[in-house]
N, C-alpha and C. Protein backbone atom coordinates (compact mmCIF):
# COMPACT_ATOMS: atom_id res chain seq x y z
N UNK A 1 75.89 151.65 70.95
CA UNK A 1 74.89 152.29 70.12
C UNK A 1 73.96 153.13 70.96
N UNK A 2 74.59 153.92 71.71
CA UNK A 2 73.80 154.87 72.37
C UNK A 2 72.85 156.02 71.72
N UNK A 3 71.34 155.49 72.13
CA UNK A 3 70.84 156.81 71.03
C UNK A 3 70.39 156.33 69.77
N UNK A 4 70.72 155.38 69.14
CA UNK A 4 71.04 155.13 67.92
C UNK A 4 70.39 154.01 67.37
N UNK A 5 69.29 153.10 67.60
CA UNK A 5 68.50 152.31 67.57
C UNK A 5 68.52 151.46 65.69
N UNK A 6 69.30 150.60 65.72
CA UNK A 6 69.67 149.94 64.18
C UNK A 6 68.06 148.85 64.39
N UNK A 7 67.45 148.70 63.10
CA UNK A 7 66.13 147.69 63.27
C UNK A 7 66.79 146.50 61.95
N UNK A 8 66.67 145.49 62.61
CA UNK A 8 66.92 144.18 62.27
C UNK A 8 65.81 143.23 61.51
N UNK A 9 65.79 142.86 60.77
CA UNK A 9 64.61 141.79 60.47
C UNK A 9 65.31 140.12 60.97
N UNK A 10 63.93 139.72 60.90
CA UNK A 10 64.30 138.48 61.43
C UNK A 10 65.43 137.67 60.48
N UNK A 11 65.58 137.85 59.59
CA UNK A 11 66.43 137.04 58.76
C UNK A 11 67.81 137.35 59.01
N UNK A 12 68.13 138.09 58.76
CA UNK A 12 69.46 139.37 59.81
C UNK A 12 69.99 138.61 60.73
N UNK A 13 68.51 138.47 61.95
CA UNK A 13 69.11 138.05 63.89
C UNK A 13 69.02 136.44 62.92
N UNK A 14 68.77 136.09 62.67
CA UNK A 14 68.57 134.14 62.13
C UNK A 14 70.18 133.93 61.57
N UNK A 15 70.94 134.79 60.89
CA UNK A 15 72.07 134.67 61.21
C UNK A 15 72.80 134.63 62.08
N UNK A 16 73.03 134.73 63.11
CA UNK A 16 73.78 135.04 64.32
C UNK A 16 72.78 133.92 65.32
N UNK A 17 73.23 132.34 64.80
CA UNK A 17 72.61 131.44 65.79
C UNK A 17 73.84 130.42 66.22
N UNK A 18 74.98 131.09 66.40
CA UNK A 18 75.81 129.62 67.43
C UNK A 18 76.94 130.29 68.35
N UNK A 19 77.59 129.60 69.09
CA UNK A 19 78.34 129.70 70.22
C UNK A 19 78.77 130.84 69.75
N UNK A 20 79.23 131.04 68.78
CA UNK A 20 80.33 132.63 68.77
C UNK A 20 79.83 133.67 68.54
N UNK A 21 78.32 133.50 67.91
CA UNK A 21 77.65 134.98 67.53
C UNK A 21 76.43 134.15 67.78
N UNK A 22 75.82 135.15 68.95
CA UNK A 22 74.39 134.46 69.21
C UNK A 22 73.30 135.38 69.45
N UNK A 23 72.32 135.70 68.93
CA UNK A 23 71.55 137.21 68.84
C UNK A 23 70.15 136.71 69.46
N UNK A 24 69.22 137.15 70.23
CA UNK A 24 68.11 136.76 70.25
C UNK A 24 66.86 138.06 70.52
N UNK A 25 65.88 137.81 70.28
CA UNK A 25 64.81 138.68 69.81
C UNK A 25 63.63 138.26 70.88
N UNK A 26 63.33 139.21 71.56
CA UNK A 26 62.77 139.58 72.77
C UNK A 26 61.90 140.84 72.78
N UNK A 27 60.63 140.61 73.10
CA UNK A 27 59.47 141.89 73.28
C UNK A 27 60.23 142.94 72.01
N UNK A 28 60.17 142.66 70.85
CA UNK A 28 60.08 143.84 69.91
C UNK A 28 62.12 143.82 69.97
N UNK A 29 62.99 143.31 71.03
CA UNK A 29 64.21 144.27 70.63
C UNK A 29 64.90 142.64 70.33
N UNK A 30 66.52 143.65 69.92
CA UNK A 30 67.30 142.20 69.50
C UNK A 30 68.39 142.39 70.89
N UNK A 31 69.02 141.58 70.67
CA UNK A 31 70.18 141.32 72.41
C UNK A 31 70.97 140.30 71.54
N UNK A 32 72.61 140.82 71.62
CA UNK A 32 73.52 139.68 71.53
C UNK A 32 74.07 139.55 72.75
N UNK A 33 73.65 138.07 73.10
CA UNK A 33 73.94 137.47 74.15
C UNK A 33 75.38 136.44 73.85
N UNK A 34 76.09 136.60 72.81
CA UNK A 34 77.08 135.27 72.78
C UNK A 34 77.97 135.45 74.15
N UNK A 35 78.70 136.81 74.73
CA UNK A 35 79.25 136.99 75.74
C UNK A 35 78.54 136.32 77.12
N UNK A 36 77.40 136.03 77.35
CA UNK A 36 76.67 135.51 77.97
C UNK A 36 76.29 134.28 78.14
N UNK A 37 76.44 133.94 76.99
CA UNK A 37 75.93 131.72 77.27
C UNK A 37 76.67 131.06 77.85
N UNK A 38 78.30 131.64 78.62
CA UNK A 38 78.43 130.24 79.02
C UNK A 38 77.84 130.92 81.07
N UNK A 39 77.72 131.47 81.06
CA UNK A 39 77.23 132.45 82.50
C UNK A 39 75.57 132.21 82.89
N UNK A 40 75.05 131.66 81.66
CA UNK A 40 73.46 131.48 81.88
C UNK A 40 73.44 130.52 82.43
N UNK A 41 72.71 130.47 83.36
CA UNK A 41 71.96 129.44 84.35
C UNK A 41 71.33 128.18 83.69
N UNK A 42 70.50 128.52 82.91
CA UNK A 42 70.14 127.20 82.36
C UNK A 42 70.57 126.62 81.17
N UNK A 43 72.05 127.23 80.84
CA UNK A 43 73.26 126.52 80.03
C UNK A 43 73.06 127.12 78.75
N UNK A 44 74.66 127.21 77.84
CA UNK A 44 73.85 127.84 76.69
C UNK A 44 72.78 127.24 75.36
N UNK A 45 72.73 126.20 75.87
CA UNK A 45 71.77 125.16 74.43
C UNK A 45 70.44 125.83 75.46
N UNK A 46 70.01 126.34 76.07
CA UNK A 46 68.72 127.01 76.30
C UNK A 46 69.05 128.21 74.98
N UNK A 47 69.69 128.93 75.20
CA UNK A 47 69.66 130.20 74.38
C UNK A 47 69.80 129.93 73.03
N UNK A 48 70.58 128.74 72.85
CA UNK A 48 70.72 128.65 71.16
C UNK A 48 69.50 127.94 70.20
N UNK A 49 68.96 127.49 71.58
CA UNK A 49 67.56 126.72 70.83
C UNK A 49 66.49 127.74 70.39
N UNK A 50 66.07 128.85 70.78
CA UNK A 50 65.49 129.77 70.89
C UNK A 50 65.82 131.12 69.39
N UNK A 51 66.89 131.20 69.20
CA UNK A 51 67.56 131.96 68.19
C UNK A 51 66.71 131.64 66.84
N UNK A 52 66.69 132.62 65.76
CA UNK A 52 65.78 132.61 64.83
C UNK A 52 64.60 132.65 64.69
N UNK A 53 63.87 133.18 66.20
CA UNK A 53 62.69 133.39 66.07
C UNK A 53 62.30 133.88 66.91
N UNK A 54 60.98 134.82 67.72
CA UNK A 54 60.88 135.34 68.75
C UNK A 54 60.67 134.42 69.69
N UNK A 55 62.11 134.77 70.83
CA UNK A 55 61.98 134.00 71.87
C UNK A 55 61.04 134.83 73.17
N UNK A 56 60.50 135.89 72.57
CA UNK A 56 59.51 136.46 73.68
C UNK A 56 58.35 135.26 74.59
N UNK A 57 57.90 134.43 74.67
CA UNK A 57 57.34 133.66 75.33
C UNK A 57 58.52 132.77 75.56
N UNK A 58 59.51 132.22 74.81
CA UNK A 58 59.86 131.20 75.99
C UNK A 58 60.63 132.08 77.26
N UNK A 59 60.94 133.51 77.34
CA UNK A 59 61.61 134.49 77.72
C UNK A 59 60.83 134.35 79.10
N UNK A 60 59.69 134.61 78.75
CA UNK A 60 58.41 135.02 79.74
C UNK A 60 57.88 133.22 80.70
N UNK A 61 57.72 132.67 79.72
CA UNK A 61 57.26 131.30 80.73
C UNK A 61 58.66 130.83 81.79
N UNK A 62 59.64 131.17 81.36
CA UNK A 62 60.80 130.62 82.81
C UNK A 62 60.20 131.46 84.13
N UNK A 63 60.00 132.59 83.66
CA UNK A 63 59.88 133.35 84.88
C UNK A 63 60.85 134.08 85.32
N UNK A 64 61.70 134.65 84.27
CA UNK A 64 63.05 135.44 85.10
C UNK A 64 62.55 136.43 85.59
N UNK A 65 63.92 136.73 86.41
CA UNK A 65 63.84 137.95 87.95
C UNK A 65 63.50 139.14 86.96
N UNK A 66 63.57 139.85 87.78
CA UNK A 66 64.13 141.19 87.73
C UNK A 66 65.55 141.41 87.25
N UNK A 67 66.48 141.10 88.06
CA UNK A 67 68.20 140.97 87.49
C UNK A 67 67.78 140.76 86.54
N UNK A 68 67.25 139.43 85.90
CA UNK A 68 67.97 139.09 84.66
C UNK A 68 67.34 139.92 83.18
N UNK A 69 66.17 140.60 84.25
CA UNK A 69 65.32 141.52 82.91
C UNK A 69 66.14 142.38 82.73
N UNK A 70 66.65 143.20 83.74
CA UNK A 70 68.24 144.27 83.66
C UNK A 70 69.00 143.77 82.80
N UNK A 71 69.35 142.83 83.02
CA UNK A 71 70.65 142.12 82.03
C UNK A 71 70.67 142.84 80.90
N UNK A 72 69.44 142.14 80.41
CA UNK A 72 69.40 142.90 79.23
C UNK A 72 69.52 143.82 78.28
N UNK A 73 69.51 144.48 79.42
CA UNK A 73 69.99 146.25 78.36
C UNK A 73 71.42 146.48 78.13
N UNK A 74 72.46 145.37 78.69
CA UNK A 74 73.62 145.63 78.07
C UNK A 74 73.86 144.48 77.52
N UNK A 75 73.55 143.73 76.77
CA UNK A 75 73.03 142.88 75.69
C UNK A 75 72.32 143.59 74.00
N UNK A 76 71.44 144.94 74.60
CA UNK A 76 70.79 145.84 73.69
C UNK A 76 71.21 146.10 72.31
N UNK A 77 71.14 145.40 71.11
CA UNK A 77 71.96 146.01 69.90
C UNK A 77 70.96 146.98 69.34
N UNK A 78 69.61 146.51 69.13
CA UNK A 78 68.63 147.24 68.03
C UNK A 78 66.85 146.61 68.29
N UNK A 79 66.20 146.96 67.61
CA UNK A 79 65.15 146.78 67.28
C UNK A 79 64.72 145.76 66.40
N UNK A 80 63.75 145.22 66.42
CA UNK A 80 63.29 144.14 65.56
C UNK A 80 62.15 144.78 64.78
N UNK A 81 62.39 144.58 63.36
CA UNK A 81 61.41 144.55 62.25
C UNK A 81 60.47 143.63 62.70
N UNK A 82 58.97 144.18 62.88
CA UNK A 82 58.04 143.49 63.32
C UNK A 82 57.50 142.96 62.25
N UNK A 83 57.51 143.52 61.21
CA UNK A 83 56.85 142.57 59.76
C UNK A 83 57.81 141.41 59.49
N UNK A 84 58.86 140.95 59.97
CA UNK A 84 59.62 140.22 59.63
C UNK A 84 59.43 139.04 60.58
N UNK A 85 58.30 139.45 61.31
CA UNK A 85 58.31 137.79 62.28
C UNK A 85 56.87 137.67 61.68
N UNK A 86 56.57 135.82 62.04
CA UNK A 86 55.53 135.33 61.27
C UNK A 86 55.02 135.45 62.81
N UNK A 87 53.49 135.88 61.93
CA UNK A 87 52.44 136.28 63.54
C UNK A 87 52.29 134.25 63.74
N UNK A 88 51.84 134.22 65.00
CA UNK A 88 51.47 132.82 65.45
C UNK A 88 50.26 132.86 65.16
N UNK A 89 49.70 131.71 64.89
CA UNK A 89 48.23 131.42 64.13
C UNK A 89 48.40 130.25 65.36
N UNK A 90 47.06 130.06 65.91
CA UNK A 90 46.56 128.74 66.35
C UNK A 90 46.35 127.92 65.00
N UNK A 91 46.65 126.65 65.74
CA UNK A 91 46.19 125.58 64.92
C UNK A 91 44.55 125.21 64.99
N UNK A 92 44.25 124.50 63.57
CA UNK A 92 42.79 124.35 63.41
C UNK A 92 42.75 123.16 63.14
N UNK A 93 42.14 122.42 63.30
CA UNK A 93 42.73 120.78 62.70
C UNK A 93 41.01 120.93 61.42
N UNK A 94 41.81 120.45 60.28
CA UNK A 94 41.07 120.46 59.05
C UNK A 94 39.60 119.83 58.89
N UNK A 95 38.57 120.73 58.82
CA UNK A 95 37.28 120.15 58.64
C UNK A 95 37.06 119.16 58.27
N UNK A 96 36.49 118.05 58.78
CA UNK A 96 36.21 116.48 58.08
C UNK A 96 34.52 116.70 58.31
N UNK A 97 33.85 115.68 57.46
CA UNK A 97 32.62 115.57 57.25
C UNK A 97 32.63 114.42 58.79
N UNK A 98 30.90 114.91 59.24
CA UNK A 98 30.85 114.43 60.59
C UNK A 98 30.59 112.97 60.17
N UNK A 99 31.11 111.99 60.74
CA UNK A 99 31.34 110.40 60.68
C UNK A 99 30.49 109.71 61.65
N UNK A 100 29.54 109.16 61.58
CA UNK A 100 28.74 108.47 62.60
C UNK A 100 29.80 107.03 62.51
N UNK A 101 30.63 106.22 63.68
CA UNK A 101 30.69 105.48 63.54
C UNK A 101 29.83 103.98 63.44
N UNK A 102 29.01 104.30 64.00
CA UNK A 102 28.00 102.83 64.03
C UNK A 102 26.79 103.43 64.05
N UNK A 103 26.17 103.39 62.48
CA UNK A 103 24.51 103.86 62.13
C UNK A 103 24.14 102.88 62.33
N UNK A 104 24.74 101.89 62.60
CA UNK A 104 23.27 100.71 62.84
C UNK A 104 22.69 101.31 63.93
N UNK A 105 23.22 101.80 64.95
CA UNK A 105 22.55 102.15 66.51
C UNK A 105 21.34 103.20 65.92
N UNK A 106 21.61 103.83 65.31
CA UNK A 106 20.33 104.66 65.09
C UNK A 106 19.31 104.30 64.26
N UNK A 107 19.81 103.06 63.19
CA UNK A 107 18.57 103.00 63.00
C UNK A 107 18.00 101.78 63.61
N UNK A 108 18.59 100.55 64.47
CA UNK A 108 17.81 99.85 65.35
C UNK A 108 16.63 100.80 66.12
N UNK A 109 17.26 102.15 66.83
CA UNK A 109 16.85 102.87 67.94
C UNK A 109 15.38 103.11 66.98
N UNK A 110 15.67 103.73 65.81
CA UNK A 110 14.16 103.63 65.09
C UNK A 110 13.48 102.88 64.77
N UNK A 111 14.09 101.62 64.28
CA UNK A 111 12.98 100.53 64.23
C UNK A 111 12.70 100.06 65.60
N UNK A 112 13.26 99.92 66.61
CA UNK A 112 12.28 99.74 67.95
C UNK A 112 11.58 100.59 68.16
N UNK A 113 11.49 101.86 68.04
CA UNK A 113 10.55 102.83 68.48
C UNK A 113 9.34 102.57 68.05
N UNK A 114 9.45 102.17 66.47
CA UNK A 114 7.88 101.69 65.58
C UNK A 114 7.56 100.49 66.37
N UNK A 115 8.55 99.25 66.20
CA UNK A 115 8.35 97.94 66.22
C UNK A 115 7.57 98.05 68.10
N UNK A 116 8.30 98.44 68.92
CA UNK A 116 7.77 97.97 70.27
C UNK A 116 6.26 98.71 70.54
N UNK A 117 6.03 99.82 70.17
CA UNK A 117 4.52 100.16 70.53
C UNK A 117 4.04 99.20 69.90
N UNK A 118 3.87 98.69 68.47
CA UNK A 118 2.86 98.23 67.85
C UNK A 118 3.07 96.56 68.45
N UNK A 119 4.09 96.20 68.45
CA UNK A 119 4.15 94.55 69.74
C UNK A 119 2.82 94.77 70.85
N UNK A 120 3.35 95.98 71.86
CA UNK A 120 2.22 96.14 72.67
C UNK A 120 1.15 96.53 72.15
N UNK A 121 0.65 97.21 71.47
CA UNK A 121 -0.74 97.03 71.08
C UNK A 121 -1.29 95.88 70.15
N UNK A 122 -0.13 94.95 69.99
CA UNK A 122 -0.68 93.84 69.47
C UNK A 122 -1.10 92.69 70.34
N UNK A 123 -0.22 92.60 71.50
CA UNK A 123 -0.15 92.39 72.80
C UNK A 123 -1.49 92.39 73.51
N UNK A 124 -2.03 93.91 73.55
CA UNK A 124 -3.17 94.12 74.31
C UNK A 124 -4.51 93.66 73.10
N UNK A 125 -4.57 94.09 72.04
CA UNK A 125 -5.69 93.13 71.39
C UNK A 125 -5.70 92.04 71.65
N UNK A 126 -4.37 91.34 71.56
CA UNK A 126 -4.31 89.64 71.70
C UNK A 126 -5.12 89.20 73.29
N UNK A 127 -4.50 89.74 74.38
CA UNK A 127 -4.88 89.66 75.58
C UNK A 127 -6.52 89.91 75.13
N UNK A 128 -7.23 90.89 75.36
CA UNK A 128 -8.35 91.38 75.23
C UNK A 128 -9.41 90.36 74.32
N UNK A 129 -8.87 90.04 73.25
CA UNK A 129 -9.00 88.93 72.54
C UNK A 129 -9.43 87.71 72.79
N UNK A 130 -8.90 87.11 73.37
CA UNK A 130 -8.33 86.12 73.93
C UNK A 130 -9.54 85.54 75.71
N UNK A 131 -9.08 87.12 76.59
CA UNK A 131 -9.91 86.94 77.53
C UNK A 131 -12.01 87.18 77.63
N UNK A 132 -12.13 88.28 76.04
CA UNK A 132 -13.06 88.11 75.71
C UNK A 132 -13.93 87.02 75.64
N UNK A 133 -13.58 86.15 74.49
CA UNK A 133 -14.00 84.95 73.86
C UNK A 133 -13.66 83.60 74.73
N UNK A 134 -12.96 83.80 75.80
CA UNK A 134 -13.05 82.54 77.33
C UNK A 134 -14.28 83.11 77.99
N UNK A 135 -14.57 84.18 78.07
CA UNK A 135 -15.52 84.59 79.18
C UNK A 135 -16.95 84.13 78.72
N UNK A 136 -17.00 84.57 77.02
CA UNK A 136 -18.86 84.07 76.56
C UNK A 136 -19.19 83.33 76.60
């Protein structure tokens, strides 16, 4: 297909996922690699796991050479329909109402705050009190 650039949607390359027809989708293009899986280095159940969806990051985290970025272009069938892949969304984990597990701690922490000044100033009357009425 020299020249001639055919665009694929993902549903299309999602056909072509096993040993005899194996297509995969890389930075925007498609590549049939079935002539290729049993020659890949890291065996062909790397490549078939990957099929039906953009394997552009797991492409990129191995770290291939140079060679094997070449490879590629005679692998080259077409283009990938970019509306046809689902964009990646981070995950959000679902708003929950904030949960104090143990309110007792806060409100002990408040009733000591009241309770212990007024001990000590009951404390120091008592003392004061006390050493007053020995002394007269």
């Amino acid at each position: 297909m020299a020249g001639d650039k055919k665009v694929y949607t993902l549903a299309e390359v999602s056909t072509h996922s096993d040993r005899k027809d194996c297509w995969l989708v890389i930075d925007g293009k498609v590549y049939d690699v079935t002539k290729f899986l049993e020659d890949h280095p890291g065996g062909d159940e790397v490549l078939l796991a990957v099929t039906g969806k953009d394997a552009s990051n797991d492409f990129e985290d191995i770290g291939h050479s140079s060679t094997a970025r070449a490879m590629l272009d005679e692998f080259y069938v077409g283009d990938i329909d970019s509306a046809s892949i689902p964009t990646n969304r981070k995950y959000t984990p679902p708003k929950q109402p904030y949960y104090n597990q143990d309110k007792t701690t806060d409100f002990v922490i408040k009733l000591l705050q009241v309770v212990v000044p007024l001990l000590i100033l009951g404390l120091a009357f008592g003392v004061r009190f006390y050493t007053k009425s020995s002394t007269a």
